[in-house]
N, C-alpha and C. Protein backbone atom coordinates (compact mmCIF):
# COMPACT_ATOMS: atom_id res chain seq x y z
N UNK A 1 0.85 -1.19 0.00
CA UNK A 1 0.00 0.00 0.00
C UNK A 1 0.89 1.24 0.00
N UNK A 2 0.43 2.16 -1.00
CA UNK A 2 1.82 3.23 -1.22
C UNK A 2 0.82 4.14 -0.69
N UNK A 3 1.67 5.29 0.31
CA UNK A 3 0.54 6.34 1.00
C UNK A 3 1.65 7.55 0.55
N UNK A 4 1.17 8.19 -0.34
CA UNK A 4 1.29 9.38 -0.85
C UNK A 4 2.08 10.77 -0.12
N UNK A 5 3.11 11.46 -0.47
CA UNK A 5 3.02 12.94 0.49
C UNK A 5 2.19 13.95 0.01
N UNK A 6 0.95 13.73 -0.31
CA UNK A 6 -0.52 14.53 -0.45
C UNK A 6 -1.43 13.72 0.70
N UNK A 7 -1.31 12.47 0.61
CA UNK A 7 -2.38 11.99 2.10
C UNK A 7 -1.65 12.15 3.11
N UNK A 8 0.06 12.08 3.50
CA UNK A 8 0.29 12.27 4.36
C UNK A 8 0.20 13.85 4.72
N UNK A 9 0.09 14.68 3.84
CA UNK A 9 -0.42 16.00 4.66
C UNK A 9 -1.47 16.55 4.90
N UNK A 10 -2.43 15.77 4.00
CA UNK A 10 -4.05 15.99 4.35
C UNK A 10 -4.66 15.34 5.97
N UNK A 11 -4.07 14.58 5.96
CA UNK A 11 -4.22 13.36 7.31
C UNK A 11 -3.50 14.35 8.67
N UNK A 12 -2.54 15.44 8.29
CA UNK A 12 -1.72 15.35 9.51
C UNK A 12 -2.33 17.04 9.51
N UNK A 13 -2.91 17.64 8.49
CA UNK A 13 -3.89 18.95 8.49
C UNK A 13 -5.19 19.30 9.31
N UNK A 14 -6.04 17.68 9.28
CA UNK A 14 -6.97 17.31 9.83
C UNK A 14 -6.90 18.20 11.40
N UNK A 15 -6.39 17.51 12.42
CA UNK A 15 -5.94 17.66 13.86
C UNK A 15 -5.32 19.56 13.71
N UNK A 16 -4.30 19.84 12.49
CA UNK A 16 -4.05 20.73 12.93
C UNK A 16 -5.27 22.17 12.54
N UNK A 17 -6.03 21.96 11.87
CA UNK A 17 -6.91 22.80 11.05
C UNK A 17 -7.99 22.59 12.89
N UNK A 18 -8.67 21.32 13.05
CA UNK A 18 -9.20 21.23 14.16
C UNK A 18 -8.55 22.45 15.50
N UNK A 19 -7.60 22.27 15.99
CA UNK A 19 -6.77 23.31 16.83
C UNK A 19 -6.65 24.58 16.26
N UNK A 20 -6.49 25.19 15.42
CA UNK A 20 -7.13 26.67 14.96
C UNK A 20 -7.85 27.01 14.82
N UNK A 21 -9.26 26.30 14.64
CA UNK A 21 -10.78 26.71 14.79
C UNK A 21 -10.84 26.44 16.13
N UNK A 22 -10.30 25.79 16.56
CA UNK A 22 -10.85 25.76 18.26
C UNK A 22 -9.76 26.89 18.95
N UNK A 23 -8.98 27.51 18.73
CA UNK A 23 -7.99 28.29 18.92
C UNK A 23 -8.81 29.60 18.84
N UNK A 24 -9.32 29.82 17.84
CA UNK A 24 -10.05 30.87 17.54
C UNK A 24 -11.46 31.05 17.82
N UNK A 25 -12.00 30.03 18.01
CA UNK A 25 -12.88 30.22 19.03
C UNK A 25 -12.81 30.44 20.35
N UNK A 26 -11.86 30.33 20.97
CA UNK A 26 -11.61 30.47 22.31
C UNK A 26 -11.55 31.83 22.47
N UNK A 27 -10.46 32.32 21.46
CA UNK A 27 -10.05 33.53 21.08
C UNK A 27 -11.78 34.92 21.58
N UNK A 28 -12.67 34.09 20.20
CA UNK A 28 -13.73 34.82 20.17
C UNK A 28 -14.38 35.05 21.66
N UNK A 29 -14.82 34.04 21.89
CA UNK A 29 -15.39 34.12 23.69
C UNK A 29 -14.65 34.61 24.25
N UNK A 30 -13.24 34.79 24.31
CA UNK A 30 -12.74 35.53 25.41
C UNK A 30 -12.96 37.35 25.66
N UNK A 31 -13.14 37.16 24.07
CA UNK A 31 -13.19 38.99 23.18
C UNK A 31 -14.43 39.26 23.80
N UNK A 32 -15.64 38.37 23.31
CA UNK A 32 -16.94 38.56 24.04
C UNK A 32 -16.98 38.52 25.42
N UNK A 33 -16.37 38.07 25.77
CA UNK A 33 -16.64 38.08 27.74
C UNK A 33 -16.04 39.29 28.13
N UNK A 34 -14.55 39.95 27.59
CA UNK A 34 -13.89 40.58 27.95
C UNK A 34 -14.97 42.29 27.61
N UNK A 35 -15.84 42.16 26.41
CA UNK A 35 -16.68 43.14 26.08
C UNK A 35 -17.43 43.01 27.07
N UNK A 36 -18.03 42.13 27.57
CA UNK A 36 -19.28 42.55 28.96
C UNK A 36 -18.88 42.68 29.85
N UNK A 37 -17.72 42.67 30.66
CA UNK A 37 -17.34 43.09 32.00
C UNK A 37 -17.67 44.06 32.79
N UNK A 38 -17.38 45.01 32.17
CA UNK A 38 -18.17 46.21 32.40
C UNK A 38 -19.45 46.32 32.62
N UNK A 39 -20.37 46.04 31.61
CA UNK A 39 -22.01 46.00 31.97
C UNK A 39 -22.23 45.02 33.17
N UNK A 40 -21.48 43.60 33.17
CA UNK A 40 -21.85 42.80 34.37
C UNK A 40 -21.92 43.40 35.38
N UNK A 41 -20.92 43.86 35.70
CA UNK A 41 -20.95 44.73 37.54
C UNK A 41 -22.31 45.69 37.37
N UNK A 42 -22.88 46.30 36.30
CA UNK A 42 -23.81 47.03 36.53
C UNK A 42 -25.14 46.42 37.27
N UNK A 43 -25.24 46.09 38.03
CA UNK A 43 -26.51 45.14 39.06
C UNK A 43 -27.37 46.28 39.66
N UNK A 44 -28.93 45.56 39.60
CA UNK A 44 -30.08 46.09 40.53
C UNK A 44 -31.11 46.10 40.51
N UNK A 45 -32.13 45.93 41.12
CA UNK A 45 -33.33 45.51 41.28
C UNK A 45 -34.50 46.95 40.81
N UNK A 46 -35.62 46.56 40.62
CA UNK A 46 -36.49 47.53 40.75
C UNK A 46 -37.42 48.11 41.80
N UNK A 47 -36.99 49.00 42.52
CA UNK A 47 -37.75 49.42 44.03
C UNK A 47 -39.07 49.13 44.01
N UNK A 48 -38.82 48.23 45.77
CA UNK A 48 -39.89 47.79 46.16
C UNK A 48 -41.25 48.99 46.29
N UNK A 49 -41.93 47.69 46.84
CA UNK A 49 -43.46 49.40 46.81
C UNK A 49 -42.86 49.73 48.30
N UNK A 50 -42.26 49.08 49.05
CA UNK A 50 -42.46 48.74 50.79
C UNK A 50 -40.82 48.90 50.63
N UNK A 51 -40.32 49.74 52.16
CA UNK A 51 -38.74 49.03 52.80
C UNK A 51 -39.09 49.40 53.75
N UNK A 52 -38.38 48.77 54.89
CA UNK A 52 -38.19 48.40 56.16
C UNK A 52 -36.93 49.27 56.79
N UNK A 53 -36.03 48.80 55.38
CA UNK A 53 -34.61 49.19 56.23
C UNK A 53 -33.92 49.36 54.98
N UNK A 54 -32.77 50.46 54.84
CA UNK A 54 -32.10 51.20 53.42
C UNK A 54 -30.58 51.26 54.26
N UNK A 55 -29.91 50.38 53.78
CA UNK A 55 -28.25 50.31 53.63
C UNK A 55 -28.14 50.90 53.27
N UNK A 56 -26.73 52.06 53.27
CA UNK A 56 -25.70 52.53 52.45
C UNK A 56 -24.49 52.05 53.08
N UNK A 57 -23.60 51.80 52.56
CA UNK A 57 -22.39 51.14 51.92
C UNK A 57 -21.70 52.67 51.63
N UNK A 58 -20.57 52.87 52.71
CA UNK A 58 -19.02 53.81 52.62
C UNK A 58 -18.98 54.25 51.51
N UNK A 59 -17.97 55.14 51.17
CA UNK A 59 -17.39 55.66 50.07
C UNK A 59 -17.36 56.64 49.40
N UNK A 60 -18.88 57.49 49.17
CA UNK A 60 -18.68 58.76 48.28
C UNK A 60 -20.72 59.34 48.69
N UNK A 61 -20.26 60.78 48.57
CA UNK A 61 -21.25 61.54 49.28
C UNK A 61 -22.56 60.86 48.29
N UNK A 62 -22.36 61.13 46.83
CA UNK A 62 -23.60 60.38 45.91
C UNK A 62 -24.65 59.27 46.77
N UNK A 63 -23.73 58.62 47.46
CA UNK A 63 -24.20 57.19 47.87
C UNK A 63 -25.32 57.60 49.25
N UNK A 64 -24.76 58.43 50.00
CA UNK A 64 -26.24 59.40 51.02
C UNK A 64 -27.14 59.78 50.64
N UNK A 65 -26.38 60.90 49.14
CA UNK A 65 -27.16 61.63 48.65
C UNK A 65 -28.76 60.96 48.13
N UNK A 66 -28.88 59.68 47.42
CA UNK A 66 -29.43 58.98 46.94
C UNK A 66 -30.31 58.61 47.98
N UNK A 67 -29.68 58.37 49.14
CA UNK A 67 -30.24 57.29 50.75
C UNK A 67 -31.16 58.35 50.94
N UNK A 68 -30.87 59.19 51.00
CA UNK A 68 -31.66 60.01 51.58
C UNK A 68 -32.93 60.44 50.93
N UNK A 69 -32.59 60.50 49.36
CA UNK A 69 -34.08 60.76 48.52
C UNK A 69 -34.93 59.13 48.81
N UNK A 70 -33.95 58.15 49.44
CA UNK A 70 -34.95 56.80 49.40
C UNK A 70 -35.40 56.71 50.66
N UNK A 71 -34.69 57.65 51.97
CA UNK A 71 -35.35 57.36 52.89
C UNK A 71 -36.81 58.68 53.09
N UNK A 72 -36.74 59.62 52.51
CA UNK A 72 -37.86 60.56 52.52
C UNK A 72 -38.88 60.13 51.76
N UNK A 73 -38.45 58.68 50.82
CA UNK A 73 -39.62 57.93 49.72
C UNK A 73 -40.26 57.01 50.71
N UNK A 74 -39.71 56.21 51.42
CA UNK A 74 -40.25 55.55 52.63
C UNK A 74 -40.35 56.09 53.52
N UNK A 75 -41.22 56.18 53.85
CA UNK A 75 -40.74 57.22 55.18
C UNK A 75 -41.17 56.12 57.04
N UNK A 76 -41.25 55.57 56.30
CA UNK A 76 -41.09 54.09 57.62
C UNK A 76 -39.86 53.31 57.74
N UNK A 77 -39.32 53.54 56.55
CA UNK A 77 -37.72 53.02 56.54
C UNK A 77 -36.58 53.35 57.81
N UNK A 78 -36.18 52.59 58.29
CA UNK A 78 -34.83 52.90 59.02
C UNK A 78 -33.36 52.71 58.04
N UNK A 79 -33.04 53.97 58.59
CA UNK A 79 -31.60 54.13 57.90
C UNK A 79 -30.11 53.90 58.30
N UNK A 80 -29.68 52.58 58.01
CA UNK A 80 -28.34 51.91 58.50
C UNK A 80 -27.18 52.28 57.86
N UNK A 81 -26.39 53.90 58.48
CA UNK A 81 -25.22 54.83 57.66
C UNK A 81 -23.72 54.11 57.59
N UNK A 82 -23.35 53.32 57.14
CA UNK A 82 -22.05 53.17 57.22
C UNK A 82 -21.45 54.31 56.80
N UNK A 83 -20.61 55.48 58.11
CA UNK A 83 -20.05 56.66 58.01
C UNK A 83 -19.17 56.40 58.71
N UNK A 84 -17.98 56.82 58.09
CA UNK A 84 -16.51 56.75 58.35
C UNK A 84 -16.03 58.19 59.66
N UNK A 85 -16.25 58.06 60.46
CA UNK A 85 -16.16 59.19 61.60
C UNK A 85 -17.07 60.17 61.89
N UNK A 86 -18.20 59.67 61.32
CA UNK A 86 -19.87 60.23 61.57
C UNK A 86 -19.47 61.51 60.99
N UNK A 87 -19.06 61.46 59.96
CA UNK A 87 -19.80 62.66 59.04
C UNK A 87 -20.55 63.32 58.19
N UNK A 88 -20.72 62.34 57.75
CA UNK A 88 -22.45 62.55 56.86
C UNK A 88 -23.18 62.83 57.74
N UNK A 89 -23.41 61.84 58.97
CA UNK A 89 -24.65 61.77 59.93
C UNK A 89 -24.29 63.44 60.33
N UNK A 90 -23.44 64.00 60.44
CA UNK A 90 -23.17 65.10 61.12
C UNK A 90 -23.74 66.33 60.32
N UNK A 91 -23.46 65.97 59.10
CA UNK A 91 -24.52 66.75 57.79
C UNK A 91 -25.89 66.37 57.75
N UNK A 92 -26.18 65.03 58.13
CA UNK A 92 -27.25 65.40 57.75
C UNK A 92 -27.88 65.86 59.21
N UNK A 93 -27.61 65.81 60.24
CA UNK A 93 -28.33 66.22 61.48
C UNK A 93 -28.35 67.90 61.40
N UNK A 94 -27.37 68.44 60.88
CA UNK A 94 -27.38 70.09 60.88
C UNK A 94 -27.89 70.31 59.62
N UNK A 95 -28.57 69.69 59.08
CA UNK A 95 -30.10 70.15 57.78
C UNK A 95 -31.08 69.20 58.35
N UNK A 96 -31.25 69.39 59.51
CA UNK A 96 -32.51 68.45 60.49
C UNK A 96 -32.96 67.44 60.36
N UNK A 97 -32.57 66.86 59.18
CA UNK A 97 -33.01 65.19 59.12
C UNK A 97 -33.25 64.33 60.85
N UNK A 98 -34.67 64.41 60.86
CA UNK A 98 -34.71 62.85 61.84
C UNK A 98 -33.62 61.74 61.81
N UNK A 99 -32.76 62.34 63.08
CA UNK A 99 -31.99 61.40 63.06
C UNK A 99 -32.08 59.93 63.97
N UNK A 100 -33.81 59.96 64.34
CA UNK A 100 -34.29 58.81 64.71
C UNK A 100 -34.24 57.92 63.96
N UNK A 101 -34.39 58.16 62.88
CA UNK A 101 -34.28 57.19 61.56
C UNK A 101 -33.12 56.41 61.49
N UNK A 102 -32.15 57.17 61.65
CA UNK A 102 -30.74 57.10 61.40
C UNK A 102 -29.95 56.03 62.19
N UNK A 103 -29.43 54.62 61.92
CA UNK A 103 -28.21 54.66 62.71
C UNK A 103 -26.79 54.59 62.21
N UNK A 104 -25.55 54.82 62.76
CA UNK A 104 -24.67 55.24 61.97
C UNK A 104 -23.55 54.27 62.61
N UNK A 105 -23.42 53.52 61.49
CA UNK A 105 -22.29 52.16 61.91
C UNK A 105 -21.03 52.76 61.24
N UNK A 106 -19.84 53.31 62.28
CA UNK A 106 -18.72 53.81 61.93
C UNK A 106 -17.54 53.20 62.05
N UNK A 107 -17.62 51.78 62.35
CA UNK A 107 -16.28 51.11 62.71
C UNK A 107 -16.26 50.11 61.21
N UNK A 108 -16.72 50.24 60.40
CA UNK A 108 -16.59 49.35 59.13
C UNK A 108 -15.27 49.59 58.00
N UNK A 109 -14.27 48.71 58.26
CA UNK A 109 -13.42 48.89 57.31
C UNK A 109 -13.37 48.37 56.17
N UNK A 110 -14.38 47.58 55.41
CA UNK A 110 -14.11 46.64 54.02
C UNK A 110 -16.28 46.52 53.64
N UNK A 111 -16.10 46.17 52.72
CA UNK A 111 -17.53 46.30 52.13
C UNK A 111 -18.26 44.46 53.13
N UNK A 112 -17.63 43.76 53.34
CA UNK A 112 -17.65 42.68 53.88
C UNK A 112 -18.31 43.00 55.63
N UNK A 113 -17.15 43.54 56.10
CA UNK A 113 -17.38 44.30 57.36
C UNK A 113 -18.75 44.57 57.71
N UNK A 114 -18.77 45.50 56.97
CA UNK A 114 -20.32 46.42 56.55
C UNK A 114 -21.44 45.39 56.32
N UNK A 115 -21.59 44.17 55.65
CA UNK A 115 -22.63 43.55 55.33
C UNK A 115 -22.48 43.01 56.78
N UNK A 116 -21.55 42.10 57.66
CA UNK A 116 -21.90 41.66 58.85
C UNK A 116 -22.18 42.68 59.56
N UNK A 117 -22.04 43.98 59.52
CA UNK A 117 -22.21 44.89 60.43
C UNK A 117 -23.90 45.25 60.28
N UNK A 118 -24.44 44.92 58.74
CA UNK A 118 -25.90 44.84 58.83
C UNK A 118 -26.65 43.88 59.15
N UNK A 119 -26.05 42.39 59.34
CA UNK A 119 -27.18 40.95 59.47
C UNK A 119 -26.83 41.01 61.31
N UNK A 120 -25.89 41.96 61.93
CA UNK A 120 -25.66 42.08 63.47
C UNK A 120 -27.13 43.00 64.01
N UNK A 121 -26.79 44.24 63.20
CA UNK A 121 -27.79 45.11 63.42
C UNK A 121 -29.43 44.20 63.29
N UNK A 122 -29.45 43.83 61.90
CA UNK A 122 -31.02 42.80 62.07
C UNK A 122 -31.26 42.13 63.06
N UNK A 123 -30.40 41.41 63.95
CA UNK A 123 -31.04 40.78 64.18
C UNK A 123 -30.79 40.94 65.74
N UNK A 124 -30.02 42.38 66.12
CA UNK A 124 -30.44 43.12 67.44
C UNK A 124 -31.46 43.86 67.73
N UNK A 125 -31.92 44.48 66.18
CA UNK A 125 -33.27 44.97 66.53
C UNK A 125 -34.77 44.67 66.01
N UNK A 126 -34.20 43.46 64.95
CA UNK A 126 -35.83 43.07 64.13
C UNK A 126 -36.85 43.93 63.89
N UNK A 127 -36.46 44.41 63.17
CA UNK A 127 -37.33 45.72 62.52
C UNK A 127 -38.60 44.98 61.98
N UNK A 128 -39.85 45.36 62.70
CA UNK A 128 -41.11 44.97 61.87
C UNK A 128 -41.22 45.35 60.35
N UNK A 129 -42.02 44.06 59.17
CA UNK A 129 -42.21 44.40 57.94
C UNK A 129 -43.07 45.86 58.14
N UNK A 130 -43.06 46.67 57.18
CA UNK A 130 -43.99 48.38 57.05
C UNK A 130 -44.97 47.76 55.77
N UNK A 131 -44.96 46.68 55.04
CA UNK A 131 -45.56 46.45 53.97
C UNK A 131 -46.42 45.00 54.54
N UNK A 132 -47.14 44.56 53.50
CA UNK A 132 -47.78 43.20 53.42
C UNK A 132 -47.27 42.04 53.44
N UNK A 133 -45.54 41.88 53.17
CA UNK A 133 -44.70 40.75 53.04
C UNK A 133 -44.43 40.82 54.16
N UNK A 134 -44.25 39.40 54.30
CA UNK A 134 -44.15 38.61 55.86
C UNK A 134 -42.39 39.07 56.14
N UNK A 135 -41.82 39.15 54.83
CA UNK A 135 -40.17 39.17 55.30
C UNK A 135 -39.75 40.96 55.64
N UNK A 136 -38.53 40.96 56.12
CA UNK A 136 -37.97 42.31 56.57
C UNK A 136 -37.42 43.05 54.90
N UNK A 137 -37.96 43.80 54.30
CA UNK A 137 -37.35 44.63 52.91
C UNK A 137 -36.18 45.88 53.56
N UNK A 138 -35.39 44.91 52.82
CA UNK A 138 -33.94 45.51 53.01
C UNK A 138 -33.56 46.10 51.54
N UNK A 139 -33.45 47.32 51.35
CA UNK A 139 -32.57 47.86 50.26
C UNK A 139 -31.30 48.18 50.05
N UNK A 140 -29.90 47.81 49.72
CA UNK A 140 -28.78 47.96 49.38
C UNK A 140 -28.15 48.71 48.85
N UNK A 141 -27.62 50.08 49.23
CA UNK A 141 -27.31 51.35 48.33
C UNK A 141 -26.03 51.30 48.31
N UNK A 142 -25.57 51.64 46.97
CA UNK A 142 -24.11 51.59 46.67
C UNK A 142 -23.84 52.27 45.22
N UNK A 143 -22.39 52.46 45.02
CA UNK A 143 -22.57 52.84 43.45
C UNK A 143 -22.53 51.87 42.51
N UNK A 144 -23.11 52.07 41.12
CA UNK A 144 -23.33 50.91 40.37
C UNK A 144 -22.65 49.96 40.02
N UNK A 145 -21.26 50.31 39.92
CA UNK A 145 -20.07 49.12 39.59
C UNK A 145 -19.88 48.47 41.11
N UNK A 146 -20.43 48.58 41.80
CA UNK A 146 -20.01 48.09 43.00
C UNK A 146 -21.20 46.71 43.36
N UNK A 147 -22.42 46.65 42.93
CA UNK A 147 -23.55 46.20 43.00
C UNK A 147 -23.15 44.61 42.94
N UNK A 148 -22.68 44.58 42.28
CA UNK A 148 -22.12 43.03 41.62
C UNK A 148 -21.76 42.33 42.72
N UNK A 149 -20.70 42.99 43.13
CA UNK A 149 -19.86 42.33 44.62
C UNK A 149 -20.63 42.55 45.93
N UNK A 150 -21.35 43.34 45.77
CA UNK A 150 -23.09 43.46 46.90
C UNK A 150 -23.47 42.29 46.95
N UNK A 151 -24.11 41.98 45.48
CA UNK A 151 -25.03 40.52 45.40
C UNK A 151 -24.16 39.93 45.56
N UNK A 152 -23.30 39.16 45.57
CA UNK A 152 -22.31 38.18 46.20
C UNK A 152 -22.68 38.18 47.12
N UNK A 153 -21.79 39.07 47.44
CA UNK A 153 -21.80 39.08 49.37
C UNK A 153 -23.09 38.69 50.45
N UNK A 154 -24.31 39.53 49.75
CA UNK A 154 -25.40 39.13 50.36
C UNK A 154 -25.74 38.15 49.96
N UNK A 155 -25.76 37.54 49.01
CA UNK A 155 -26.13 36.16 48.39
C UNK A 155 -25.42 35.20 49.66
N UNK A 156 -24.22 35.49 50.52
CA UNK A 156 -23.38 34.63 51.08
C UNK A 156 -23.14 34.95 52.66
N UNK A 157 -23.74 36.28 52.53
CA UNK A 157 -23.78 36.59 54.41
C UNK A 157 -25.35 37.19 54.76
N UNK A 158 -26.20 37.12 53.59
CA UNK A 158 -27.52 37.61 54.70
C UNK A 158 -28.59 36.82 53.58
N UNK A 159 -27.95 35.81 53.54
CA UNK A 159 -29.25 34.74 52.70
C UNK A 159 -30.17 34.57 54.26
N UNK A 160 -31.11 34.66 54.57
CA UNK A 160 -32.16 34.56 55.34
C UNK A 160 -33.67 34.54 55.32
N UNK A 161 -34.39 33.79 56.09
CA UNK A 161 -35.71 33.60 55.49
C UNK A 161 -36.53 34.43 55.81
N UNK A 162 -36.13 35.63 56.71
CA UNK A 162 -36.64 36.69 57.70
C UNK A 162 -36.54 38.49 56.75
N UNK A 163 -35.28 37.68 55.58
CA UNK A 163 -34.91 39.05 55.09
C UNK A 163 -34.86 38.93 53.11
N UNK A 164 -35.85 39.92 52.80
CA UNK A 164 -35.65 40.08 51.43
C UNK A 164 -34.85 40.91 50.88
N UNK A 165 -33.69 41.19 50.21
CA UNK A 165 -32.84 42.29 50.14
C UNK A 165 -33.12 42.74 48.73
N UNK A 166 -33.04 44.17 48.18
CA UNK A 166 -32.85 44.67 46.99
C UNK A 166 -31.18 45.36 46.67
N UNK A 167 -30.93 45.10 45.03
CA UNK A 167 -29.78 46.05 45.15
C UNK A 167 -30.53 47.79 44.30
N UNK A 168 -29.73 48.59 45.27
CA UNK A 168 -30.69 49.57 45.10
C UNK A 168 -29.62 50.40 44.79
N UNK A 169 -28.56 50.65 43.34
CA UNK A 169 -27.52 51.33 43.09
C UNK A 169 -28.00 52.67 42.81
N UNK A 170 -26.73 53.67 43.26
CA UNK A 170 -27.17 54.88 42.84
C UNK A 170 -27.62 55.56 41.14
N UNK A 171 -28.48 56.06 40.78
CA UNK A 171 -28.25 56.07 38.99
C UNK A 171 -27.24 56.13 38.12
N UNK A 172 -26.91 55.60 37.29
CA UNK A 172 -25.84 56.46 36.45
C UNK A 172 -25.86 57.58 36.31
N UNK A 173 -26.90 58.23 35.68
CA UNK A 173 -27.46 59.81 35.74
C UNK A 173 -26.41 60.89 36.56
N UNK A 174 -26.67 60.50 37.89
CA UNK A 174 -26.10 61.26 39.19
C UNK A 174 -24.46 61.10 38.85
N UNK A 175 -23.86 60.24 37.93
CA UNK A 175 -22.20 60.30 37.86
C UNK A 175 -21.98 61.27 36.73
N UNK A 176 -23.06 61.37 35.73
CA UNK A 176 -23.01 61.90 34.50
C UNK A 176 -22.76 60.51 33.31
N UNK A 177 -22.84 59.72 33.85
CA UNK A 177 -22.89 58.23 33.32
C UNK A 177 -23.82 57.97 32.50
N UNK A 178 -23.34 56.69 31.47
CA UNK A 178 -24.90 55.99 30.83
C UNK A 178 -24.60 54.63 30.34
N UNK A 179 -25.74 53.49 29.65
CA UNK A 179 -25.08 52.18 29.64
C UNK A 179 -23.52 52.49 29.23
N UNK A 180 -23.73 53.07 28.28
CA UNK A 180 -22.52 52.94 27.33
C UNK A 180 -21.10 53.24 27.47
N UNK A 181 -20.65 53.70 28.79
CA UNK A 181 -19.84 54.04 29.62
C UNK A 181 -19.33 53.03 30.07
N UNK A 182 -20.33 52.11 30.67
CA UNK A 182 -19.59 50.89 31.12
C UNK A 182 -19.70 49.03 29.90
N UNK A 183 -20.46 49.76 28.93
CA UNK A 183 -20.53 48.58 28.21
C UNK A 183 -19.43 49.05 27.13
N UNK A 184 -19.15 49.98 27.25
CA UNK A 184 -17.14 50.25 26.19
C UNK A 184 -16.29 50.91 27.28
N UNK A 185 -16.25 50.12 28.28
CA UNK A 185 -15.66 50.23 29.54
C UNK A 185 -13.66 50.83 29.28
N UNK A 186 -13.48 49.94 28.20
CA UNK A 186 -12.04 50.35 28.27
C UNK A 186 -11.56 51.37 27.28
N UNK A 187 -12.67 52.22 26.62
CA UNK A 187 -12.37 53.59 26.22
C UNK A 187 -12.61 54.89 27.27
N UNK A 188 -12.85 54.53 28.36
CA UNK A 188 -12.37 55.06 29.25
C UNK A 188 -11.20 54.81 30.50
N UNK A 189 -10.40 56.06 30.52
CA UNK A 189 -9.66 55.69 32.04
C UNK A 189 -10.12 55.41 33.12
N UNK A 190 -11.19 55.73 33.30
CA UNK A 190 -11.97 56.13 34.40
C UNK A 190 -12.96 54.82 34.90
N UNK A 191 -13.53 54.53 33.56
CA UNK A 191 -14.37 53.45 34.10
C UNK A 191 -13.49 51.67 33.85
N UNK A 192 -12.16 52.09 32.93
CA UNK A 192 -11.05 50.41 32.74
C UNK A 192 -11.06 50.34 34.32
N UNK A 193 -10.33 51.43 34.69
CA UNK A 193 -9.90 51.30 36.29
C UNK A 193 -10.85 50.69 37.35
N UNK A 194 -11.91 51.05 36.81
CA UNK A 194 -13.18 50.77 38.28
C UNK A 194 -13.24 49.46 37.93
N UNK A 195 -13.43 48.87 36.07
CA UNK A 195 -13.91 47.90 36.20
C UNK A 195 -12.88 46.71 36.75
N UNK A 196 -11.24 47.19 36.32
CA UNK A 196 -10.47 46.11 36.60
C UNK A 196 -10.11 45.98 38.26
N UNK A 197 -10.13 46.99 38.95
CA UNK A 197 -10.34 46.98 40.46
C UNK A 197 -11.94 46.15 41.05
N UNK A 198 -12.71 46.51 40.59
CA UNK A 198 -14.39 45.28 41.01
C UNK A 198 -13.44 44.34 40.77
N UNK A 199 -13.03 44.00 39.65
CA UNK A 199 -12.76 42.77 38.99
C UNK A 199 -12.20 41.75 40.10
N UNK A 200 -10.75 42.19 40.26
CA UNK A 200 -9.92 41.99 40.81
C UNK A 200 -10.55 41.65 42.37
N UNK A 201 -11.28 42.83 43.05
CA UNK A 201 -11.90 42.62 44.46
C UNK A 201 -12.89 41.25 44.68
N UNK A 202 -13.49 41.25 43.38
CA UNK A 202 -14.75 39.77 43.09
C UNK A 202 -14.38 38.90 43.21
N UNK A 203 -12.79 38.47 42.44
CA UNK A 203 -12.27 37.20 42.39
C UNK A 203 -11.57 36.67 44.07
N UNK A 204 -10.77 37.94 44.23
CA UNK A 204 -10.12 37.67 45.88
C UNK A 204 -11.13 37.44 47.05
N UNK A 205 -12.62 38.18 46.68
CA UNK A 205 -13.67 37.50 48.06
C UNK A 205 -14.00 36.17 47.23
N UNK A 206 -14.60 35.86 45.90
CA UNK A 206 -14.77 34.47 45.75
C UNK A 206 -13.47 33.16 46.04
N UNK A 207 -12.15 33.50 46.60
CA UNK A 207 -11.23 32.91 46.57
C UNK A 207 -11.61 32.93 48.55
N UNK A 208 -10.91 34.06 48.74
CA UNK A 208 -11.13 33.78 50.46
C UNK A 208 -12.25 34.08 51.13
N UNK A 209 -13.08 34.75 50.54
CA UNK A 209 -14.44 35.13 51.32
C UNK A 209 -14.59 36.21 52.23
N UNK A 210 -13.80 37.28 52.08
CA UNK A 210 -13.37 38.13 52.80
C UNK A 210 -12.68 39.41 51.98
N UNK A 211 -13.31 40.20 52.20
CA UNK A 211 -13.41 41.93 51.60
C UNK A 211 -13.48 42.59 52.26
């Protein structure tokens, strides 16, 4: 049987033609995943009719600013401030805000912190439902690239049968933001950075569990 050097390179093309379409497909999905990164972190729910109780989550005045148009929307809501040396609370008490409403958890160093520092608070004071649902409506305020690593977290420290949580991000609007900011994430400096920092923070709590 005489085997040709035309079958022997058609035969040995086979396998390698196979590995460059699969090469390049890999290629493609990675391009596509690497395009949604950005929009992924964008997370959040649509406000309840009812809250109980309105998180904010450290970091930047926007994130009050917002709490506060959601706690004057509920107005049965209690407001749980993670404030870094009570200064917001200090603003908002000298523009008279009821600061009965208010409590202001100031020892929180990591976004992690802060979520145990809210399933502590639940369940020292069990805030009655204000609505028709049997469970406690908890809303989650934060800025939008941050939302992502919210739902984690709560997905993993306040799964409970007592507590319904929303993620309740601040608008894009309020940054001067829009989808398209974070869905062509790396034509900006501004938003590569945020997204590859989430990024980076998502993978190290899904690795140790701790943020």
């Amino acid at each position: 049987m005489r085997i040709t050097l035309s079958a022997i390179g058609s035969i040995a093309a086979q396998p390698l033609a196979r590995f460059i379409a699969g090469f390049f497909c890999v290629l493609l999905a990675m391009f596509f995943l690497f395009r949604q990164l950005g929009s992924w972190l964008i997370a959040g729910d649509t406000p309840p009719e009812h809250l109980d109780v309105i998180c904010t989550f450290a970091g930047e005045n926007r994130r009050v600013v917002y709490s506060k148009e959601l706690a004057l929307r509920y107005r049965n809501a209690h407001w749980v401030l993670s404030d870094y040396k009570d200064g917001h609370g200090r603003l908002l008490q000298k523009n008279n805000f009821d600061m009965r409403r208010v409590t202001i958890i100031d020892t929180c160093k990591s976004t992690i912190s802060e979520m145990h520092a809210l399933g502590e608070w639940l369940d020292r004071y069990r805030p009655r439902p204000s609505g028709p649902a049997a469970r406690i409506q908890v809303g989650l305020v934060s800025s939008p690239y941050h939302m992502r690593r919210i739902r984690i977290m709560a997905a993993r420290r306040l799964s409970r049968p007592d507590v319904r949580w929303y993620l309740l991000p601040v608008p894009l609007e309020k940054y001067r933001w829009n989808r398209d900011t974070f869905r062509y994430w790396w034509r900006s400096n501004a938003a590569a950075s945020i997204t590859i920092l989430e990024l980076l923070k998502i993978g190290y709590f899904m690795v140790t569990g701790y943020w």
